[in-house]
N, C-alpha and C. Protein backbone atom coordinates (compact mmCIF):
# COMPACT_ATOMS: atom_id res chain seq x y z
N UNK A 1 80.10 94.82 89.82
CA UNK A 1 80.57 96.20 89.87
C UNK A 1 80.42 96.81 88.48
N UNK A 2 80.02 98.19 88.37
CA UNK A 2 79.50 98.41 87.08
C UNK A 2 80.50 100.07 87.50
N UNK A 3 81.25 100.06 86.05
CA UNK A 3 81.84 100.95 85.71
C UNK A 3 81.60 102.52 85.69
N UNK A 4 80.20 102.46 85.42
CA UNK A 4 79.92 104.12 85.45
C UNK A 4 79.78 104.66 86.62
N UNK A 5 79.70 104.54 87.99
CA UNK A 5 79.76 104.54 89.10
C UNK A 5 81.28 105.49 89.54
N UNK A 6 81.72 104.33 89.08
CA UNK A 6 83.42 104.71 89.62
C UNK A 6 83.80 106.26 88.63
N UNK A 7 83.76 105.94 87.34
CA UNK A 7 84.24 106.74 86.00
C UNK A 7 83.42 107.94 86.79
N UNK A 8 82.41 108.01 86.97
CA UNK A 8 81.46 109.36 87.77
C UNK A 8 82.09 109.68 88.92
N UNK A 9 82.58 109.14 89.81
CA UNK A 9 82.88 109.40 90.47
C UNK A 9 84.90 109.90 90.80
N UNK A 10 85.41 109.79 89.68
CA UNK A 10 86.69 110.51 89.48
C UNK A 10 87.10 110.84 87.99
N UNK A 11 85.39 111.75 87.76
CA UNK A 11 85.56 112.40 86.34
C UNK A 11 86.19 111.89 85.60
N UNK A 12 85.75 110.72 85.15
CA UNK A 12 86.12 109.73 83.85
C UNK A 12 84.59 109.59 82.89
N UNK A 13 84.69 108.24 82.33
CA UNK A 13 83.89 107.76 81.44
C UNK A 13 84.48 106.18 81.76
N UNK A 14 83.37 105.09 81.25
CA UNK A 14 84.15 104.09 81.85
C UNK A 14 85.06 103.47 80.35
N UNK A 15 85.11 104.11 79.31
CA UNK A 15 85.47 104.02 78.27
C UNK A 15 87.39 104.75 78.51
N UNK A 16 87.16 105.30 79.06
CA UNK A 16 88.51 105.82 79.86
C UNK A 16 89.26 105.03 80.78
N UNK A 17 88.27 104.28 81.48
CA UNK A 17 88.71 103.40 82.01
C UNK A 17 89.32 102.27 81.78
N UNK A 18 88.63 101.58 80.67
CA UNK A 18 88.44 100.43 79.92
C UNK A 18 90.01 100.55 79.53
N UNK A 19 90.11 101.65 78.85
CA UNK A 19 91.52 102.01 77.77
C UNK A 19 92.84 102.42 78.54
N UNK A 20 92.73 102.69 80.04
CA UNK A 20 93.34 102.52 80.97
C UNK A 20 94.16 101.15 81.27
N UNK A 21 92.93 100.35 82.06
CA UNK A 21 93.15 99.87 82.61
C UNK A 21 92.84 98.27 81.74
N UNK A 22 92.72 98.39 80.59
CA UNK A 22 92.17 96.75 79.57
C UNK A 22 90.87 96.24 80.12
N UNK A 23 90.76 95.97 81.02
CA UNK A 23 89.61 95.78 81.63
C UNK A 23 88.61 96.11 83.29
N UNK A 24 87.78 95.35 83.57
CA UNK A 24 87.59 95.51 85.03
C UNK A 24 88.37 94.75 85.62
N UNK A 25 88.47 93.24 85.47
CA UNK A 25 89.45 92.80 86.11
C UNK A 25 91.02 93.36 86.14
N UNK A 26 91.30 94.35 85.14
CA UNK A 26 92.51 94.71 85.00
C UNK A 26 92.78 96.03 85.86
N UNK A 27 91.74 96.88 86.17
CA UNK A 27 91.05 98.05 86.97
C UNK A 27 91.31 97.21 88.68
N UNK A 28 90.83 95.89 88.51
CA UNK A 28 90.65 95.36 90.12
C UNK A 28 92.08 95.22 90.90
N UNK A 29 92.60 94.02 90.03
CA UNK A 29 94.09 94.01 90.02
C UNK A 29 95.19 95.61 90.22
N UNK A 30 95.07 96.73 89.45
CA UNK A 30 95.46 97.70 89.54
C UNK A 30 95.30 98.25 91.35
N UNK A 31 93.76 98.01 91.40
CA UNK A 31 93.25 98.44 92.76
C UNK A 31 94.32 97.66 94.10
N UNK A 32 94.16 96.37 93.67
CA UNK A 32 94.66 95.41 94.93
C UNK A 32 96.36 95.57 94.76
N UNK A 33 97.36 96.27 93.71
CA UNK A 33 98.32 96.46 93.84
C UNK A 33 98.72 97.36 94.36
N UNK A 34 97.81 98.44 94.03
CA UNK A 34 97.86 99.68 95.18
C UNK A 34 97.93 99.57 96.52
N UNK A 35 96.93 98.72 96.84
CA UNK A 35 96.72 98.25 98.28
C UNK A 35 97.94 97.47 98.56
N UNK A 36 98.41 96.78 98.07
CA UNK A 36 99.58 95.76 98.27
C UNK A 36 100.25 95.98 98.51
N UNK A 37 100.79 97.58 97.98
CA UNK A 37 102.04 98.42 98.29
C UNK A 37 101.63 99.08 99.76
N UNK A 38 100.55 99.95 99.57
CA UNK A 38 100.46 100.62 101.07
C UNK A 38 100.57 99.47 102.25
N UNK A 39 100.14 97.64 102.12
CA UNK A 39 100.73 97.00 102.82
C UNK A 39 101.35 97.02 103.49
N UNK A 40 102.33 96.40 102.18
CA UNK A 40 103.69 96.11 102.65
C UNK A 40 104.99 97.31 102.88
N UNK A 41 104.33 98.45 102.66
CA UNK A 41 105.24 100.12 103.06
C UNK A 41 104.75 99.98 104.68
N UNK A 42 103.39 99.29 105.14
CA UNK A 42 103.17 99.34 106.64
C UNK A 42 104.12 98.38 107.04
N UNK A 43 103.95 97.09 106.58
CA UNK A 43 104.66 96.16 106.99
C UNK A 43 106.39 96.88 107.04
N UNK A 44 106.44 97.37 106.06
CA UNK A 44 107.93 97.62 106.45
C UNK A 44 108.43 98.25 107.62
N UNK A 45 107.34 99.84 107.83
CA UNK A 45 107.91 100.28 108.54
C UNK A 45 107.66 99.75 109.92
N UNK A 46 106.62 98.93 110.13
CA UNK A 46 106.68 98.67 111.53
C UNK A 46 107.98 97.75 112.09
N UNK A 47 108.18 96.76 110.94
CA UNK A 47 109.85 95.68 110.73
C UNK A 47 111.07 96.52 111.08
N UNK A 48 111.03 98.38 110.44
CA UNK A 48 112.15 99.05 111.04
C UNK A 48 111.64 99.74 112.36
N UNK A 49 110.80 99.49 113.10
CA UNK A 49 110.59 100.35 113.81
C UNK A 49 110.91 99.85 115.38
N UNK A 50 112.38 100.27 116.17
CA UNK A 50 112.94 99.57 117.07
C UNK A 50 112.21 99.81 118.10
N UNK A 51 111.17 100.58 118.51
CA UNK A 51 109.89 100.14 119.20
C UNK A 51 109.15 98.44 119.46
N UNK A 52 109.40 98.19 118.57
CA UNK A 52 108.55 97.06 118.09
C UNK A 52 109.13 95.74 117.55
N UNK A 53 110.37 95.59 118.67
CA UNK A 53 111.40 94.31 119.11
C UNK A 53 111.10 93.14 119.39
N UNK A 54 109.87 92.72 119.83
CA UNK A 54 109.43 91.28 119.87
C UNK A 54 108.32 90.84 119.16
N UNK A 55 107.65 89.97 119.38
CA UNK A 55 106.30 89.59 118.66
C UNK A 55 105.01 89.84 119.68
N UNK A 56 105.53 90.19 120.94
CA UNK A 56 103.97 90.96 121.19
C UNK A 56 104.21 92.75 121.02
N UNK A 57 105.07 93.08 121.21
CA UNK A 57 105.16 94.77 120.96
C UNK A 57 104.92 94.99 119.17
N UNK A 58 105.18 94.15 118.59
CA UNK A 58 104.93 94.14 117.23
C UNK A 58 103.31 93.88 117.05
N UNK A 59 103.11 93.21 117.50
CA UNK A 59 101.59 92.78 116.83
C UNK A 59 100.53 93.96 118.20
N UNK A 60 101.49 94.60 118.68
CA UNK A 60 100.71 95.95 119.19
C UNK A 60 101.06 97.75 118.72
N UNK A 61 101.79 97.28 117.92
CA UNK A 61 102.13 98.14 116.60
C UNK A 61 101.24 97.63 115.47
N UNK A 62 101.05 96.42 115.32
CA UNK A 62 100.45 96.30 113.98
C UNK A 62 98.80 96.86 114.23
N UNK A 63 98.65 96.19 115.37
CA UNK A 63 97.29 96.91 115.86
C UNK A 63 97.14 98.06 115.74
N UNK A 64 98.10 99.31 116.06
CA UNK A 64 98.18 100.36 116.14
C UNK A 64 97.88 100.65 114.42
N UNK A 65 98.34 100.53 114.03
CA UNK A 65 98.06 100.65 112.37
C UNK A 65 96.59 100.17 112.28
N UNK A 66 96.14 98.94 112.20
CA UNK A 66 94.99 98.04 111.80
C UNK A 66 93.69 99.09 112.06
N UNK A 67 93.86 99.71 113.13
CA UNK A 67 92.71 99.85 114.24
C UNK A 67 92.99 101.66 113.75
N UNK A 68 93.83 102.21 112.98
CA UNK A 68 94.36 103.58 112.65
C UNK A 68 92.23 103.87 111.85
N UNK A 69 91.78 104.99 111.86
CA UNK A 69 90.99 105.53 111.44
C UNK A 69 90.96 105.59 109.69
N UNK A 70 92.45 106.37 109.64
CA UNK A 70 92.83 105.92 107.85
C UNK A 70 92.66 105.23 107.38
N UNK A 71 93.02 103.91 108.00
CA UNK A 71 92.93 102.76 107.31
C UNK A 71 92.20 102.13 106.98
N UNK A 72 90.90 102.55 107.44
CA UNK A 72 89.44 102.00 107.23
C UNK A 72 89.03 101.83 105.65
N UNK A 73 89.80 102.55 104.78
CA UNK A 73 88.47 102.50 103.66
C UNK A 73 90.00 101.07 102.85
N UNK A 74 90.91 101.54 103.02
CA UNK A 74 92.11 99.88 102.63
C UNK A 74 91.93 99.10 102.92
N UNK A 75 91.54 98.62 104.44
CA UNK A 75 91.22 97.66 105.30
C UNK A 75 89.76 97.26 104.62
N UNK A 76 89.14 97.76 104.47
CA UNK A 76 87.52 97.08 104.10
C UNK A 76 87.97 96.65 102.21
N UNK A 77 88.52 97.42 101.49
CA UNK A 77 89.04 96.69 100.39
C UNK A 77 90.08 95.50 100.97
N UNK A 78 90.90 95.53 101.35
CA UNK A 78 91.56 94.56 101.79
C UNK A 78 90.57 93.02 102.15
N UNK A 79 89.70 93.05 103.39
CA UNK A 79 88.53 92.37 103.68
C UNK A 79 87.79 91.79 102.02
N UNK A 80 87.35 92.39 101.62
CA UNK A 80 86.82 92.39 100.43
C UNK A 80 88.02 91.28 99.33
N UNK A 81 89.12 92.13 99.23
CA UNK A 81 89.62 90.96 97.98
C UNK A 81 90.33 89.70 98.89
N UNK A 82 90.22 89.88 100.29
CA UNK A 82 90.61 88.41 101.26
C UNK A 82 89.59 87.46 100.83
N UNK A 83 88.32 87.60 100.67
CA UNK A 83 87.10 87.12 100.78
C UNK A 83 87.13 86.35 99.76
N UNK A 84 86.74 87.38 98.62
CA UNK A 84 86.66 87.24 97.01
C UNK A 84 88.27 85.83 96.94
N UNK A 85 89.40 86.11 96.90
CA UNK A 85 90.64 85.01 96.72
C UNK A 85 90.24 83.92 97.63
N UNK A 86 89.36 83.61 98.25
CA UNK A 86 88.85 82.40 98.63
C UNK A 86 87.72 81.86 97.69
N UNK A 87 86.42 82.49 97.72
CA UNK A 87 85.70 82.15 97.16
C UNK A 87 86.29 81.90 95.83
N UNK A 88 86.77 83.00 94.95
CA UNK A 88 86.66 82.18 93.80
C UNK A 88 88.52 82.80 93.12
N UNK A 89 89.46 81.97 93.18
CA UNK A 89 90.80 81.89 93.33
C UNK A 89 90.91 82.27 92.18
N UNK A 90 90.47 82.19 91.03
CA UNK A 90 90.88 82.35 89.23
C UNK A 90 90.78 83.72 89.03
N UNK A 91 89.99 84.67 90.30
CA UNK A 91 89.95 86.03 89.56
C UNK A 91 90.72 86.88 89.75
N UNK A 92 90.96 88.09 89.36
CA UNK A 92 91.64 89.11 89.69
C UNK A 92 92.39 88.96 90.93
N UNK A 93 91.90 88.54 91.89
CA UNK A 93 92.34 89.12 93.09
C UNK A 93 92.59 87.26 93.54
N UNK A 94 92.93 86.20 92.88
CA UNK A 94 93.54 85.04 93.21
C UNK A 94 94.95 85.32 93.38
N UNK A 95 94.71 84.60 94.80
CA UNK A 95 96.10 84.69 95.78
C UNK A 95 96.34 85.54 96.84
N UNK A 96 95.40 86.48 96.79
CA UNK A 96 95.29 87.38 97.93
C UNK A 96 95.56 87.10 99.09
N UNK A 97 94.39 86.66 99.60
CA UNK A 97 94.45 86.17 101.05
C UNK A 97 95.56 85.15 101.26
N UNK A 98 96.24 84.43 100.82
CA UNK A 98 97.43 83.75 100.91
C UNK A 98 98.47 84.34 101.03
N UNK A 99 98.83 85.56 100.25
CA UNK A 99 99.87 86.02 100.37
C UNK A 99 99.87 87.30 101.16
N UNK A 100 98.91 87.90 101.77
CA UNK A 100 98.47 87.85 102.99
C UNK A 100 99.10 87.27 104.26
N UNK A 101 98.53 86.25 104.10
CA UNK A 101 98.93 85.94 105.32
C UNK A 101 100.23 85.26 105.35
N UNK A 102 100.96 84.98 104.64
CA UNK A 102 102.45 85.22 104.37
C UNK A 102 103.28 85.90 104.82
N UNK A 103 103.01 87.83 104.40
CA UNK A 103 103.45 88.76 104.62
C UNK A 103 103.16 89.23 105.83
N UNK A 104 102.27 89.00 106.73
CA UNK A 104 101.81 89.19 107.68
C UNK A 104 102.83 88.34 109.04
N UNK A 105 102.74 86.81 108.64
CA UNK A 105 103.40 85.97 109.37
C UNK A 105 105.27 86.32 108.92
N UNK A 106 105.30 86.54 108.17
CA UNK A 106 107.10 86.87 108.01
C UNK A 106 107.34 88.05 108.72
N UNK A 107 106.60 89.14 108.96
CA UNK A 107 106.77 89.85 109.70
C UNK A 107 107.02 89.80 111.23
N UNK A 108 105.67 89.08 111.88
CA UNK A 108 105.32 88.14 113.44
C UNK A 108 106.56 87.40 113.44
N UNK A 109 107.24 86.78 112.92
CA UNK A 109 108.48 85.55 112.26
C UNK A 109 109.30 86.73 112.92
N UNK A 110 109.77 87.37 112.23
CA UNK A 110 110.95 88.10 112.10
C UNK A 110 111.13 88.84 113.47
N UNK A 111 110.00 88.45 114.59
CA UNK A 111 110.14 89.37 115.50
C UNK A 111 110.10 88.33 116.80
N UNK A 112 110.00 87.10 116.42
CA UNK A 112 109.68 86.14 117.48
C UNK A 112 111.34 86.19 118.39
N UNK A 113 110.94 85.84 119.48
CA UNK A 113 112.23 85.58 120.54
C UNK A 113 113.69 85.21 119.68
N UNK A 114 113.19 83.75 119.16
CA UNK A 114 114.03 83.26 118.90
C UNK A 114 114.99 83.80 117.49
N UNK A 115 114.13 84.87 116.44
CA UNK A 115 115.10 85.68 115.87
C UNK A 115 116.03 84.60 115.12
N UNK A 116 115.23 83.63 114.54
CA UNK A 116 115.81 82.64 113.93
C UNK A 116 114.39 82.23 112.33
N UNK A 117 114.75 81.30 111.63
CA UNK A 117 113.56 80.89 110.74
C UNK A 117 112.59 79.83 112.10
N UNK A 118 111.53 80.90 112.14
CA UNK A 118 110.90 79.62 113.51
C UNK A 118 110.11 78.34 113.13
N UNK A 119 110.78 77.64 114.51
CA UNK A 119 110.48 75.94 114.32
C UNK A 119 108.07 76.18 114.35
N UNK A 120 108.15 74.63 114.44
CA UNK A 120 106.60 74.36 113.99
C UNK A 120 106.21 74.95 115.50
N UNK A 121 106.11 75.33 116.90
CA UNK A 121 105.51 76.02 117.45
C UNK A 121 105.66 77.66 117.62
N UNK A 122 106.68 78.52 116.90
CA UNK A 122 107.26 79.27 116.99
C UNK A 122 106.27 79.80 115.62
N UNK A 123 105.84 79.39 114.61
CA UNK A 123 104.97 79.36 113.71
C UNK A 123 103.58 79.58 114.66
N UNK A 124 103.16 78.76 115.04
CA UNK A 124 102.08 78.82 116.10
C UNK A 124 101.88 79.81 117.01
N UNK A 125 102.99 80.35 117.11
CA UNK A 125 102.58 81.69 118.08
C UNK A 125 102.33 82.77 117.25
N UNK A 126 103.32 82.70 116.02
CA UNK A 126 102.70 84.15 115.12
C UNK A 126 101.40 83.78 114.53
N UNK A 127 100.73 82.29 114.34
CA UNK A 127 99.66 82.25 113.57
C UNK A 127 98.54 82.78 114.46
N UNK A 128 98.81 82.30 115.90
CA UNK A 128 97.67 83.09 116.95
C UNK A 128 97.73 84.64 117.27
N UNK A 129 98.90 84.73 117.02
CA UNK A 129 99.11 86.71 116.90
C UNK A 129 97.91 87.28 115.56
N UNK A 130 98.90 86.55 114.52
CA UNK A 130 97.98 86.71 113.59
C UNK A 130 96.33 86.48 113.34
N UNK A 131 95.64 85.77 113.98
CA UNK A 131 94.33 85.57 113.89
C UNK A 131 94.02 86.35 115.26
N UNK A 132 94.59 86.68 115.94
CA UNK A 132 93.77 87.79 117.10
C UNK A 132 93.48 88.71 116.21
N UNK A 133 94.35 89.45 115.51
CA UNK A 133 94.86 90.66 115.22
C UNK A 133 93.66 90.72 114.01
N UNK A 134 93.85 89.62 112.57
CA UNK A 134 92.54 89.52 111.66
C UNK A 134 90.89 89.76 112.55
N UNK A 135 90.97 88.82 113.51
CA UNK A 135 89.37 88.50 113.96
C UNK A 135 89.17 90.02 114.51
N UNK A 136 90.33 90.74 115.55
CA UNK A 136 89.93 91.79 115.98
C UNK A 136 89.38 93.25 114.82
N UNK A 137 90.11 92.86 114.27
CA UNK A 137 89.90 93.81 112.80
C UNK A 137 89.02 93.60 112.08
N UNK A 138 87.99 92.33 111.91
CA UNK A 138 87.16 92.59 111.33
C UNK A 138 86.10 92.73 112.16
N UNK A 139 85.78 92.34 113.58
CA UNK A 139 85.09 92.84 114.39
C UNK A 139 85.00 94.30 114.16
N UNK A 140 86.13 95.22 114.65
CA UNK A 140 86.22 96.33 114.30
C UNK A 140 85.49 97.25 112.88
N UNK A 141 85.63 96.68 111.87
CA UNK A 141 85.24 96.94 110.77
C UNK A 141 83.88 96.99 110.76
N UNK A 142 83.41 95.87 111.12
CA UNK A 142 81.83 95.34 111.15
C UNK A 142 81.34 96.47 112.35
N UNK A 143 81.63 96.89 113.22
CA UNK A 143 81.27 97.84 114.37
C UNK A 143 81.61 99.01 114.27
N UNK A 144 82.76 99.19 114.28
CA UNK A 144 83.59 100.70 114.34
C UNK A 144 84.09 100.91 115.65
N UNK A 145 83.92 99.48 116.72
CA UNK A 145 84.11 100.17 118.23
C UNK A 145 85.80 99.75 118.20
N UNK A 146 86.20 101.05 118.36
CA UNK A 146 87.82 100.80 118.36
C UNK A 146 87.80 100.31 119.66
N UNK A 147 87.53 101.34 120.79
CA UNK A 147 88.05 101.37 122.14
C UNK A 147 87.53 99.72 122.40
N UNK A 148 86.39 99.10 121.98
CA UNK A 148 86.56 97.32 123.02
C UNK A 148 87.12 96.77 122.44
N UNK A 149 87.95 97.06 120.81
CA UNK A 149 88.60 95.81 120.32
C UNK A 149 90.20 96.24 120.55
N UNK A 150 90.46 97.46 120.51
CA UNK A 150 91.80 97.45 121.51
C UNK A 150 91.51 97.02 122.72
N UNK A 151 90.89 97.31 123.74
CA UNK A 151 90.73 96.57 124.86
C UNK A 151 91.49 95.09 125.07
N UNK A 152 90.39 94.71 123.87
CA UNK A 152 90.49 93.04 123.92
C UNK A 152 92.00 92.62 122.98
N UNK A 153 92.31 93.15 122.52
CA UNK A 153 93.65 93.08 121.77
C UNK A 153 94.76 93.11 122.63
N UNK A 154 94.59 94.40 123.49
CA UNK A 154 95.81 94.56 124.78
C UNK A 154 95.72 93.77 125.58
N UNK A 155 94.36 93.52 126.05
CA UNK A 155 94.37 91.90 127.25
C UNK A 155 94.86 90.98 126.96
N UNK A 156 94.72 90.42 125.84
CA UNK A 156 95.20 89.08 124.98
C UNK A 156 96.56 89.30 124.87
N UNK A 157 97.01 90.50 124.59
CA UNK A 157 98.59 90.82 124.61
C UNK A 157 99.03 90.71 125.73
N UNK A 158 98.55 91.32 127.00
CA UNK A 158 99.27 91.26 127.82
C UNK A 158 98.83 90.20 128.90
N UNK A 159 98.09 89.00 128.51
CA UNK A 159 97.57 87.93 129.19
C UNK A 159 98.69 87.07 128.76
N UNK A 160 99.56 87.15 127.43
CA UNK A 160 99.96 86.15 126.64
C UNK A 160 101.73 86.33 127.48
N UNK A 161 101.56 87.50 127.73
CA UNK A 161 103.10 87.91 128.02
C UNK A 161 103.33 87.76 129.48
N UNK A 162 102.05 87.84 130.22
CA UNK A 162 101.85 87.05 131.70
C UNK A 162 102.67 85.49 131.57
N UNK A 163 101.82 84.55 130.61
CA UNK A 163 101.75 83.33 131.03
C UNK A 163 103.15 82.77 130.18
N UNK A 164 104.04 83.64 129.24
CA UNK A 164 104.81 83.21 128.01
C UNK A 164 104.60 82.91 126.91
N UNK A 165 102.61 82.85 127.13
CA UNK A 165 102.54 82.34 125.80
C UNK A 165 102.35 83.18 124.08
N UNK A 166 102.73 82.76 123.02
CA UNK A 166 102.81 83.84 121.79
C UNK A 166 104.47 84.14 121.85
N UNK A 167 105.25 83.89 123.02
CA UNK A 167 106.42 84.21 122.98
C UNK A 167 107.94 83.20 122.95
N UNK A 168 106.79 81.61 122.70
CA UNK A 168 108.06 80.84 122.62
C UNK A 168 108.53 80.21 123.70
């Protein structure tokens, strides 16, 4: 990533930048805290939002967000420093995707039946909430087709709530 790009593009210099922000990695970090907050301000409000009382009405709220039009240009940074905190953990953006999916699962957690710290399959149902919800979203991303990956999001939701399963 090369600085004059960006600095051009919100009437800077990257020398402005530099003195900003200490560095690029310090510019990146800045970036992914931003993002971190608009997060976890989603995460919150969907946690207050008494709509969204169990762990499948929740993770069809979270969808509702994920799959939001807005969210597209966060979500593809998001994608991006998930990626990058795997490949290479020492940079800027080490720890990402971990804490990630942390914040993601304490949420799914907090909404499961049992409304308790959940045991090792109760974990298992938010981790499969959670990886519908990732895989559908980056499908999404990679396509743009909202309408088949809600489709396939609501079937899975409401296939899961048929059989009990995701619910404990």
């Amino acid at each position: 990533m090369s600085l004059r790009p960006l600095a051009k593009a919100v009437n800077s210099s990257p020398r402005v930048l530099l003195f900003i922000f200490g560095s690029k990695d310090g510019l990146v970090r800045a970036l992914l805290e931003r993002a971190r907050a608009e997060e976890l301000a989603a995460v919150e409000a969907i946690r207050r939002d008494p709509a969204a009382g169990d762990l499948l009405a929740t993770a069809a709220r979270v969808w509702s967000w994920l799959s939001a039009p807005e969210q597209r240009d966060l979500l593809k940074l998001w994608v991006e420093a998930y990626a990058r905190s795997l490949i290479d953990p020492t940079g800027p953006w080490g720890g990402f995707a971990a804490e990630t999916v942390h914040v993601w699962l304490d949420l799914l957690a907090s909404c499961h039946p049992s409304r308790r710290r959940p045991a090792a399959h109760e974990i298992a149902d938010c981790t499969a909430v959670l990886a519908l919800l990732r895989g559908a979203l980056l499908d999404l991303l990679a396509t743009g087709d909202v309408d088949r990956t809600t489709r396939a999001v609501g079937s899975t939701l409401r296939s899961w709530a048929e059989v009990g399963g995701a619910t404990g």
